[in-house]
PDB file of N, CA and C in Angstrom:
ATOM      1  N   UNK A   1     -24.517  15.648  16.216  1.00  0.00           N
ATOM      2  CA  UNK A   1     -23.128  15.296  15.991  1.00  0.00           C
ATOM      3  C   UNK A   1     -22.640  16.002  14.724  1.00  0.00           C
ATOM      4  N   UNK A   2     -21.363  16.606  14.812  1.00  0.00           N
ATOM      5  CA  UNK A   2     -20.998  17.123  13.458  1.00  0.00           C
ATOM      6  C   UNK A   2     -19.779  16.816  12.961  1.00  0.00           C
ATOM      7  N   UNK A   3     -19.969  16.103  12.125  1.00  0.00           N
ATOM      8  CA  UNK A   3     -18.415  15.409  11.737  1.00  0.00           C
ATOM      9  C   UNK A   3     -18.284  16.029   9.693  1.00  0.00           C
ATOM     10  N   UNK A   4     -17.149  16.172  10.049  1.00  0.00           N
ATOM     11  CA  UNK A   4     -16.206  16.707   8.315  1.00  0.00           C
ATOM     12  C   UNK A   4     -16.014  15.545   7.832  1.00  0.00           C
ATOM     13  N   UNK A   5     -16.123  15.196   6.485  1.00  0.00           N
ATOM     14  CA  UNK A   5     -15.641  14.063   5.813  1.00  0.00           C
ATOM     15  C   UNK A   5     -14.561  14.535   4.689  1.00  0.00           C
ATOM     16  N   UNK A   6     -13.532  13.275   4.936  1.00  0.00           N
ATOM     17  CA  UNK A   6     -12.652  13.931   3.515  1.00  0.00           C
ATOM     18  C   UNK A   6     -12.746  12.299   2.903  1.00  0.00           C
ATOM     19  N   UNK A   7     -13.690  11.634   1.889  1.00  0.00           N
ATOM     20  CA  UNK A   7     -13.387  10.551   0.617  1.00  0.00           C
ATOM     21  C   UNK A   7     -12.269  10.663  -0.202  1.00  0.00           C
ATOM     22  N   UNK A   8     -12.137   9.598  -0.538  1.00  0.00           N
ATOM     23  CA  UNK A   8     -11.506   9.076  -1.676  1.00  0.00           C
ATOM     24  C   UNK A   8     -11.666   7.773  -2.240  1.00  0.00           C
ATOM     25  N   UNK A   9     -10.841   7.382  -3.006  1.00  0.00           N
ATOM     26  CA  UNK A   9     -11.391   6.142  -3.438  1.00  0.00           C
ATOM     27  C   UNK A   9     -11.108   4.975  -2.775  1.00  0.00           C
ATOM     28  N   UNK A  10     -10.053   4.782  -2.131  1.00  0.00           N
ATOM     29  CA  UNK A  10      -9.777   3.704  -1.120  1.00  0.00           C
ATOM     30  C   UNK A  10      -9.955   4.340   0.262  1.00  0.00           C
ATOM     31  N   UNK A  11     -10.175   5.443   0.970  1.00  0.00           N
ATOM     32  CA  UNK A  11      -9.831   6.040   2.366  1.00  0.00           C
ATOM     33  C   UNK A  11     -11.332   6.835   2.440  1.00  0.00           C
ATOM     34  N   UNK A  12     -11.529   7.144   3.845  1.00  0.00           N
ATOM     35  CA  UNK A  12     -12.384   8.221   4.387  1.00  0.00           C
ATOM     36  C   UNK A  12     -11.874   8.259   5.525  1.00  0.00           C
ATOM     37  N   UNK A  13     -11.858   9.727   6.004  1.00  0.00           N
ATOM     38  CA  UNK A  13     -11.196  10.291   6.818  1.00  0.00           C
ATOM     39  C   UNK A  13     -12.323  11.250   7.456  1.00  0.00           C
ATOM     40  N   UNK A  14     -12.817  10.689   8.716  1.00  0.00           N
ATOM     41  CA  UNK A  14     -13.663  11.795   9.553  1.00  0.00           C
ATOM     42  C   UNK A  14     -13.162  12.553  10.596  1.00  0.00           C
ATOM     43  N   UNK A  15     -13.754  13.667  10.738  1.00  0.00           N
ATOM     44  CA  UNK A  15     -13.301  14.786  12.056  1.00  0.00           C
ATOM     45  C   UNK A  15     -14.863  14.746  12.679  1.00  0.00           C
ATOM     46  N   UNK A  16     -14.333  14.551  13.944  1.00  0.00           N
ATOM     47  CA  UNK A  16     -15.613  14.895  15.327  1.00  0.00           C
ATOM     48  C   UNK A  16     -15.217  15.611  15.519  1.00  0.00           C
ATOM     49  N   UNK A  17     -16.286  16.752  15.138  1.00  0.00           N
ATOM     50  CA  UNK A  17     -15.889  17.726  16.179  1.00  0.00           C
ATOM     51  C   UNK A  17     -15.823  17.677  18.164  1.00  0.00           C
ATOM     52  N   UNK A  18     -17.335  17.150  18.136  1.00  0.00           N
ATOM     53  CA  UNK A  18     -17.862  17.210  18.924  1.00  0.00           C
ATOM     54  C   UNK A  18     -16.110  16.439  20.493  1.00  0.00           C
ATOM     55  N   UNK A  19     -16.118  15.152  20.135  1.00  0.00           N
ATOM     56  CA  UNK A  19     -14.941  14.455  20.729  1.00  0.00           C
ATOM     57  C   UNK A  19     -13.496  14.703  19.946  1.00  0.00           C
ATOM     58  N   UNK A  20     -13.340  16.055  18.979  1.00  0.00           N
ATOM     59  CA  UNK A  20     -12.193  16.326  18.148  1.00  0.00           C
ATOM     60  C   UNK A  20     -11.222  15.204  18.067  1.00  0.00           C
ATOM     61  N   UNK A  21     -11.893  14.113  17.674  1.00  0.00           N
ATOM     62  CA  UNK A  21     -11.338  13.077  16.982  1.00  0.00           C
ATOM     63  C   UNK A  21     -11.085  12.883  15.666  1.00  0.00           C
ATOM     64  N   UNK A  22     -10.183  12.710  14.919  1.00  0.00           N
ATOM     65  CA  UNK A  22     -10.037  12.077  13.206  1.00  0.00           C
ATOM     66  C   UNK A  22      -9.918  11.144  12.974  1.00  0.00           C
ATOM     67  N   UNK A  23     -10.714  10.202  12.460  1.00  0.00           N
ATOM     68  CA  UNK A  23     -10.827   8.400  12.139  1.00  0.00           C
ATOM     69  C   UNK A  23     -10.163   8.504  10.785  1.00  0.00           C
ATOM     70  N   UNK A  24      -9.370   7.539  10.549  1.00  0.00           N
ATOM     71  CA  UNK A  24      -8.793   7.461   9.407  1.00  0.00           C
ATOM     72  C   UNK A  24      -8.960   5.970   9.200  1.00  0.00           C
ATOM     73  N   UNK A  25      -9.421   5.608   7.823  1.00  0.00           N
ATOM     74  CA  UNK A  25      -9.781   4.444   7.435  1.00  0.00           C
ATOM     75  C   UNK A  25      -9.588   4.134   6.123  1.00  0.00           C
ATOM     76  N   UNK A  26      -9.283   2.808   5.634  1.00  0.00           N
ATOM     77  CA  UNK A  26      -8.647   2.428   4.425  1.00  0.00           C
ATOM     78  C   UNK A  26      -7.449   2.504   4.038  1.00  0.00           C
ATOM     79  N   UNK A  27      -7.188   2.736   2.780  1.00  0.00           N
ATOM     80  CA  UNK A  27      -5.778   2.900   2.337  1.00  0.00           C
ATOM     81  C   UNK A  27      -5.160   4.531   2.062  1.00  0.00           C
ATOM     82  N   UNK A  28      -4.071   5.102   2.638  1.00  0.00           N
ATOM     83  CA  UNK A  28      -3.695   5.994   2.057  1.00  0.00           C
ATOM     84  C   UNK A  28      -2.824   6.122   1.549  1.00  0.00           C
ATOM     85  N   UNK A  29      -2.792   6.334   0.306  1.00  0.00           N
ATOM     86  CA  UNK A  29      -1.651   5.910  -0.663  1.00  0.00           C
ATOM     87  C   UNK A  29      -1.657   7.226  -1.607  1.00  0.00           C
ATOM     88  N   UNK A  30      -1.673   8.506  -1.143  1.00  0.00           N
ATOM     89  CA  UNK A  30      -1.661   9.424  -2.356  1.00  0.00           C
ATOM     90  C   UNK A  30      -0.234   9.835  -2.957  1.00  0.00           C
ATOM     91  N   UNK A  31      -0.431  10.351  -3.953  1.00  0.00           N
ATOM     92  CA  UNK A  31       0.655  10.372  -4.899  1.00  0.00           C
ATOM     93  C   UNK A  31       1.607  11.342  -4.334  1.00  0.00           C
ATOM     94  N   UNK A  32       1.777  12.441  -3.299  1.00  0.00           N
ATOM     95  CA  UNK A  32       2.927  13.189  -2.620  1.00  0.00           C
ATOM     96  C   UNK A  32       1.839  14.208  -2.038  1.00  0.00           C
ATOM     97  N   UNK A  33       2.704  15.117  -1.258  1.00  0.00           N
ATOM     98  CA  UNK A  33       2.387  16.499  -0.610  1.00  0.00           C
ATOM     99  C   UNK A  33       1.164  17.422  -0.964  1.00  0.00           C
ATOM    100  N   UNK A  34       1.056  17.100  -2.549  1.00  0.00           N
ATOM    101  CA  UNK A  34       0.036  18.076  -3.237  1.00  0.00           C
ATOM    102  C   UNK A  34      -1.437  17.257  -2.575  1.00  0.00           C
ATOM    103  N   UNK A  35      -1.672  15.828  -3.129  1.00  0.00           N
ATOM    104  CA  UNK A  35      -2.508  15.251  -2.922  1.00  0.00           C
ATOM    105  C   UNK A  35      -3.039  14.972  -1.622  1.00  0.00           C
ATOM    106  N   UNK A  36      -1.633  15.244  -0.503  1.00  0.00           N
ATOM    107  CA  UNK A  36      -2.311  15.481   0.812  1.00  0.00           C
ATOM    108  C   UNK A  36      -2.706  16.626   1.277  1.00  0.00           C
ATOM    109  N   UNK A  37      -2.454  17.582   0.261  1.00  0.00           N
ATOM    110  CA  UNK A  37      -3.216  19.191   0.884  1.00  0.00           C
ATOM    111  C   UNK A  37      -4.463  18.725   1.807  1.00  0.00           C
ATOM    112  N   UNK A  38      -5.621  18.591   1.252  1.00  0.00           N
ATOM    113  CA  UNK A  38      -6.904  18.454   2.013  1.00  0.00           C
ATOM    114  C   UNK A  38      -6.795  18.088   3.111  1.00  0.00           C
ATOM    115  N   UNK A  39      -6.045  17.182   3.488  1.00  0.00           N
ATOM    116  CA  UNK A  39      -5.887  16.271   4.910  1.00  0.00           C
ATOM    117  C   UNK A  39      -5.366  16.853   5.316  1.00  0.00           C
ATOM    118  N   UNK A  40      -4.124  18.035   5.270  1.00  0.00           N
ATOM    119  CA  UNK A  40      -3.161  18.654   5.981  1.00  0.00           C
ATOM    120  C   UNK A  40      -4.033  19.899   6.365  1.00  0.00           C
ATOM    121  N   UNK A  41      -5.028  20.174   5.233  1.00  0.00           N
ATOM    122  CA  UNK A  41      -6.099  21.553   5.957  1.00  0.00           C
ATOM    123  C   UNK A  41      -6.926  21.009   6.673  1.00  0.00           C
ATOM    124  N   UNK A  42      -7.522  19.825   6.949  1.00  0.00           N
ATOM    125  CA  UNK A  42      -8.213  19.204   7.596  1.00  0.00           C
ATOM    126  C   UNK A  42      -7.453  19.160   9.107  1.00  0.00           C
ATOM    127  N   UNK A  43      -5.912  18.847   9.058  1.00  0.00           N
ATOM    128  CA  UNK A  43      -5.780  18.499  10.547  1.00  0.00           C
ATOM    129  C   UNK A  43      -5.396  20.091  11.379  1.00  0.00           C
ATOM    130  N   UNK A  44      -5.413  20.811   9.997  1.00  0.00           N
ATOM    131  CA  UNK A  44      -4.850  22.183  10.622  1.00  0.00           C
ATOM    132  C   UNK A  44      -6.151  23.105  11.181  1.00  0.00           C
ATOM    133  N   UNK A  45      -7.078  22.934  10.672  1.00  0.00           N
ATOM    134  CA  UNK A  45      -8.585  23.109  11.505  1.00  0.00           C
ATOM    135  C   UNK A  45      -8.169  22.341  12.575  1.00  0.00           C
ATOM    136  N   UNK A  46      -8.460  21.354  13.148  1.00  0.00           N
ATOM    137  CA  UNK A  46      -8.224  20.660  13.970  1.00  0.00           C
ATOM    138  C   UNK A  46      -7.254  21.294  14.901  1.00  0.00           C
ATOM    139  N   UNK A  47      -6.200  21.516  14.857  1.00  0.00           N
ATOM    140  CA  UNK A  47      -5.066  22.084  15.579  1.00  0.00           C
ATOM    141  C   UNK A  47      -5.368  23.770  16.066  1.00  0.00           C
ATOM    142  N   UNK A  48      -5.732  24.187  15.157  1.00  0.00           N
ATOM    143  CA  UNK A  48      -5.720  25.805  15.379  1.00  0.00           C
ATOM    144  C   UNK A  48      -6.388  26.343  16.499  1.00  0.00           C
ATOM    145  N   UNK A  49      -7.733  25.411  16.943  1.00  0.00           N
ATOM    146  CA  UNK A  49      -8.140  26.551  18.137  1.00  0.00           C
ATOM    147  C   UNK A  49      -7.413  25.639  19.156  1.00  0.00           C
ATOM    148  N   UNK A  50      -6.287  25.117  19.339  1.00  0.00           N
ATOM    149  CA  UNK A  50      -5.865  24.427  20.350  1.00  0.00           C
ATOM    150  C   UNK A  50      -6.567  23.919  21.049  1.00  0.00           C
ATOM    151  N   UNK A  51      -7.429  22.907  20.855  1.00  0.00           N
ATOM    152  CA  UNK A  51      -8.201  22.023  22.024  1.00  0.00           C
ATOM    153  C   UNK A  51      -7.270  21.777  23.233  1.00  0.00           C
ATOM    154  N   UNK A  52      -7.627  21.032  24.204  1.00  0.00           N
ATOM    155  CA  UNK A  52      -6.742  20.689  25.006  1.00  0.00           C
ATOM    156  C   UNK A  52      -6.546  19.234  24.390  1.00  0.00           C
ATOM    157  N   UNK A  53      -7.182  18.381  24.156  1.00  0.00           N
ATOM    158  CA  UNK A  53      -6.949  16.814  23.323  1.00  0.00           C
ATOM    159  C   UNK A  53      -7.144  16.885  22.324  1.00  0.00           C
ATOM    160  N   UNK A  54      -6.318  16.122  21.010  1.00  0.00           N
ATOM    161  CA  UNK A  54      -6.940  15.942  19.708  1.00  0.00           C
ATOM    162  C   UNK A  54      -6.622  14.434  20.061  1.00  0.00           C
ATOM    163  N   UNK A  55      -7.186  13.812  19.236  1.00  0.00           N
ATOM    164  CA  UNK A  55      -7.546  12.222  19.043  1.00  0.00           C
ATOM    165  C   UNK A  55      -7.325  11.412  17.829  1.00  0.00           C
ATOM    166  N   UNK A  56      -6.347  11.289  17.021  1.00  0.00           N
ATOM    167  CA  UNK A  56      -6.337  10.411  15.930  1.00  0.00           C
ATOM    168  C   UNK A  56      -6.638   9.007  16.073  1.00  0.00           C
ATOM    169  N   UNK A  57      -7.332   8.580  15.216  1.00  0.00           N
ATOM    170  CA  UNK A  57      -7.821   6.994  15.250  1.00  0.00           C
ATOM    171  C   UNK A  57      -7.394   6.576  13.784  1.00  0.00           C
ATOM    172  N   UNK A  58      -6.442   5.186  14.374  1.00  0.00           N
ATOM    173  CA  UNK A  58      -5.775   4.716  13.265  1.00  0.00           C
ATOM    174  C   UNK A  58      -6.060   3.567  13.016  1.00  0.00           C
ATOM    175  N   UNK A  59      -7.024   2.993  14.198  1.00  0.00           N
ATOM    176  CA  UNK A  59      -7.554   1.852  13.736  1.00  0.00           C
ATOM    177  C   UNK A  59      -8.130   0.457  12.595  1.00  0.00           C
ATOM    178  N   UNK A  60      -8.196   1.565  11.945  1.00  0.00           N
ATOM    179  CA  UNK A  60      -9.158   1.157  10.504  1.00  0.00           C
ATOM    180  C   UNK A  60      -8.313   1.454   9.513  1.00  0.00           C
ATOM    181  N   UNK A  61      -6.868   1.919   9.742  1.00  0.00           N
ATOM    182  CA  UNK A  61      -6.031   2.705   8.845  1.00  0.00           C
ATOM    183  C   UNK A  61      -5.454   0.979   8.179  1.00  0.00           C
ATOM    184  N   UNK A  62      -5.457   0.410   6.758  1.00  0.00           N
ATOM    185  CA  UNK A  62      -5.067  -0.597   6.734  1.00  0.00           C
ATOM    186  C   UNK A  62      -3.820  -0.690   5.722  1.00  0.00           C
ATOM    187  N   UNK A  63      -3.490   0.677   5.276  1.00  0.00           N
ATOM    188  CA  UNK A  63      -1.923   1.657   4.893  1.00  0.00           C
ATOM    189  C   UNK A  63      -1.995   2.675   4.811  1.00  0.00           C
ATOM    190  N   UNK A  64      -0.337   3.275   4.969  1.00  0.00           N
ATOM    191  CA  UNK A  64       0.010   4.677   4.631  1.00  0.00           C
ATOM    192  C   UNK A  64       1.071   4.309   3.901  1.00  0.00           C
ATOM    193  N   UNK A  65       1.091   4.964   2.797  1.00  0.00           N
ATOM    194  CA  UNK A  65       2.886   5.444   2.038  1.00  0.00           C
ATOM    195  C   UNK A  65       3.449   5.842   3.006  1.00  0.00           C
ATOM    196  N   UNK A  66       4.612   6.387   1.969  1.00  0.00           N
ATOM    197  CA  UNK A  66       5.958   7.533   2.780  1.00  0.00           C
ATOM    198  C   UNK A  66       5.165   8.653   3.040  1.00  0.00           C
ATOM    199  N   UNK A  67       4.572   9.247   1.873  1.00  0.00           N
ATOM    200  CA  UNK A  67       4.065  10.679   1.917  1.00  0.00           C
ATOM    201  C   UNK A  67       3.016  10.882   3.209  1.00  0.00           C
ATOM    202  N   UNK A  68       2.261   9.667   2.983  1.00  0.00           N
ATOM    203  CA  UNK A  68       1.132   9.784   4.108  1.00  0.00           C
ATOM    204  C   UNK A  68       1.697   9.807   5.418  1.00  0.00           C
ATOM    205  N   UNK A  69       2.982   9.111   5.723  1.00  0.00           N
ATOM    206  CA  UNK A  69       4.015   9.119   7.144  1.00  0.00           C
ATOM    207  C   UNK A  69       4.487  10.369   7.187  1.00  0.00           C
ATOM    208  N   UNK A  70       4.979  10.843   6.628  1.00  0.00           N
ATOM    209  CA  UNK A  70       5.719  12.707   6.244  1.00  0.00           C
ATOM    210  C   UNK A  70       4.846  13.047   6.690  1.00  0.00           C
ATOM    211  N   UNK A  71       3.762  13.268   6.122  1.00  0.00           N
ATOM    212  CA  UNK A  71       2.549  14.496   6.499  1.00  0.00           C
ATOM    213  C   UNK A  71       1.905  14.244   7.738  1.00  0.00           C
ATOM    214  N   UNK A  72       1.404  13.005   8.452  1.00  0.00           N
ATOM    215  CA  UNK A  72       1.353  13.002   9.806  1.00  0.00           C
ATOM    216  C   UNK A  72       2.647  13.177  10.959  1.00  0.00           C
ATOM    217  N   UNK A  73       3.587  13.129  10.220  1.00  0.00           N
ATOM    218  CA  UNK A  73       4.914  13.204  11.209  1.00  0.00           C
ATOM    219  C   UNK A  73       4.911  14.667  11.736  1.00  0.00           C
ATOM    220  N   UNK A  74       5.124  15.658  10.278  1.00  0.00           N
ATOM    221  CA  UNK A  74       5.083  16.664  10.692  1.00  0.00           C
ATOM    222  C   UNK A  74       3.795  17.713  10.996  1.00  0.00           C
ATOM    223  N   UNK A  75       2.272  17.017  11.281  1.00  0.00           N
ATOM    224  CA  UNK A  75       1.269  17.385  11.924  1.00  0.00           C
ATOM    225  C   UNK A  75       1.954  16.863  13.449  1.00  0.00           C
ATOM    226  N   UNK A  76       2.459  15.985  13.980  1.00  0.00           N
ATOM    227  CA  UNK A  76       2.591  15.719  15.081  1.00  0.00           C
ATOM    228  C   UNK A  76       3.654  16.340  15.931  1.00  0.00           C
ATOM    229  N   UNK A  77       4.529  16.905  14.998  1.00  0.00           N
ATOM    230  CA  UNK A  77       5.872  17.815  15.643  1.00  0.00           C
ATOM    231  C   UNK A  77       5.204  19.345  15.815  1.00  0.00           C
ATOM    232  N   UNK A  78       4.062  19.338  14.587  1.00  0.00           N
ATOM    233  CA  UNK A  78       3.520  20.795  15.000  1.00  0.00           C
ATOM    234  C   UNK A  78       3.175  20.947  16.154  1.00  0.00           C
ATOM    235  N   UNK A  79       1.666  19.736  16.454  1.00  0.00           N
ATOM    236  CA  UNK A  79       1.471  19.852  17.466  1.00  0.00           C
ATOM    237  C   UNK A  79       1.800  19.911  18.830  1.00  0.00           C
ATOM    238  N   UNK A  80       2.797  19.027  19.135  1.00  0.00           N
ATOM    239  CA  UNK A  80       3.905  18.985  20.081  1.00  0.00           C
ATOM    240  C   UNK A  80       4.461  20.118  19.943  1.00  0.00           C
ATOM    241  N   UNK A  81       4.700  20.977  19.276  1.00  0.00           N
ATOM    242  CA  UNK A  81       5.202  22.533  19.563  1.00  0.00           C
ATOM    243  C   UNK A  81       4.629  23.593  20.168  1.00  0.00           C
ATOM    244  N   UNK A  82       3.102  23.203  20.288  1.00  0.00           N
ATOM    245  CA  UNK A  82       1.977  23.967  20.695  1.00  0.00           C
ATOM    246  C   UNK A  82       2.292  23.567  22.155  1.00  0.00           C
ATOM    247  N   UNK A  83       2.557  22.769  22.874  1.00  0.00           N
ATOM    248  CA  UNK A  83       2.706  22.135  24.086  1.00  0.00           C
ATOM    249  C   UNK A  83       1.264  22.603  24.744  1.00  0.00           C
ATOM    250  N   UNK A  84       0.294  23.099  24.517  1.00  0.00           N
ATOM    251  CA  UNK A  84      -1.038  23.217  25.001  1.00  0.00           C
ATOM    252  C   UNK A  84      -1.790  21.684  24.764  1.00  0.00           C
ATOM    253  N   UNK A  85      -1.707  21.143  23.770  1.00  0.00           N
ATOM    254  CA  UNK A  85      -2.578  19.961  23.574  1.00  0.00           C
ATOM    255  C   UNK A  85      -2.030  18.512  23.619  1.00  0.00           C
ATOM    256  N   UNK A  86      -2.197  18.050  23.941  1.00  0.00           N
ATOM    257  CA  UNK A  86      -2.336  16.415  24.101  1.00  0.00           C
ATOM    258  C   UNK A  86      -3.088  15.650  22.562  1.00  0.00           C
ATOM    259  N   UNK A  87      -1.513  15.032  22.477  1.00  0.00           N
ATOM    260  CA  UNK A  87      -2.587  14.004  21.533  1.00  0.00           C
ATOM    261  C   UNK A  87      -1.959  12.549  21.641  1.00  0.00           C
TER     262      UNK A  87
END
């Protein structure tokens, strides 16, 4: 199994590759745009070889800020522009 981890101090955020899933867990509360770089290169791996499914899991997600809503909003309009993948 090969999964990416992105920590922090309240959140961990995994990528399967294998089922190109991203579990998102804890709190995400970072301070704006800068602080979500990592996660935004994280979902952009994810996106780039166009799977046919990507999989976010929000399950365990127990907040997001504004910023953290922004930055998945517009991962999700990207993707939806690709019209190849399903998520």
């Amino acid at each position: 199994m090969d999964i990416q981890e992105i920590k922090g101090q309240d959140y961990i955020i995994q990528y399967d590759r294998e089922s190109v899933t991203v579990c998102f867990q804890g709190e995400l509360s970072l301070g704006g745009p800068a602080d979500y770089a990592p996660i935004v290169q994280l979902l952009d791996e994810v996106a780039n070889p166009e799977p046919s499914t990507i999989t976010l899991n929000l399950k365990k997600l127990e907040f997001l800020n504004s910023s953290g809503i922004s930055m998945l909003s517009k991962f999700v309009i990207a993707v939806r522009k690709k019209k190849t993948i399903q998520l």
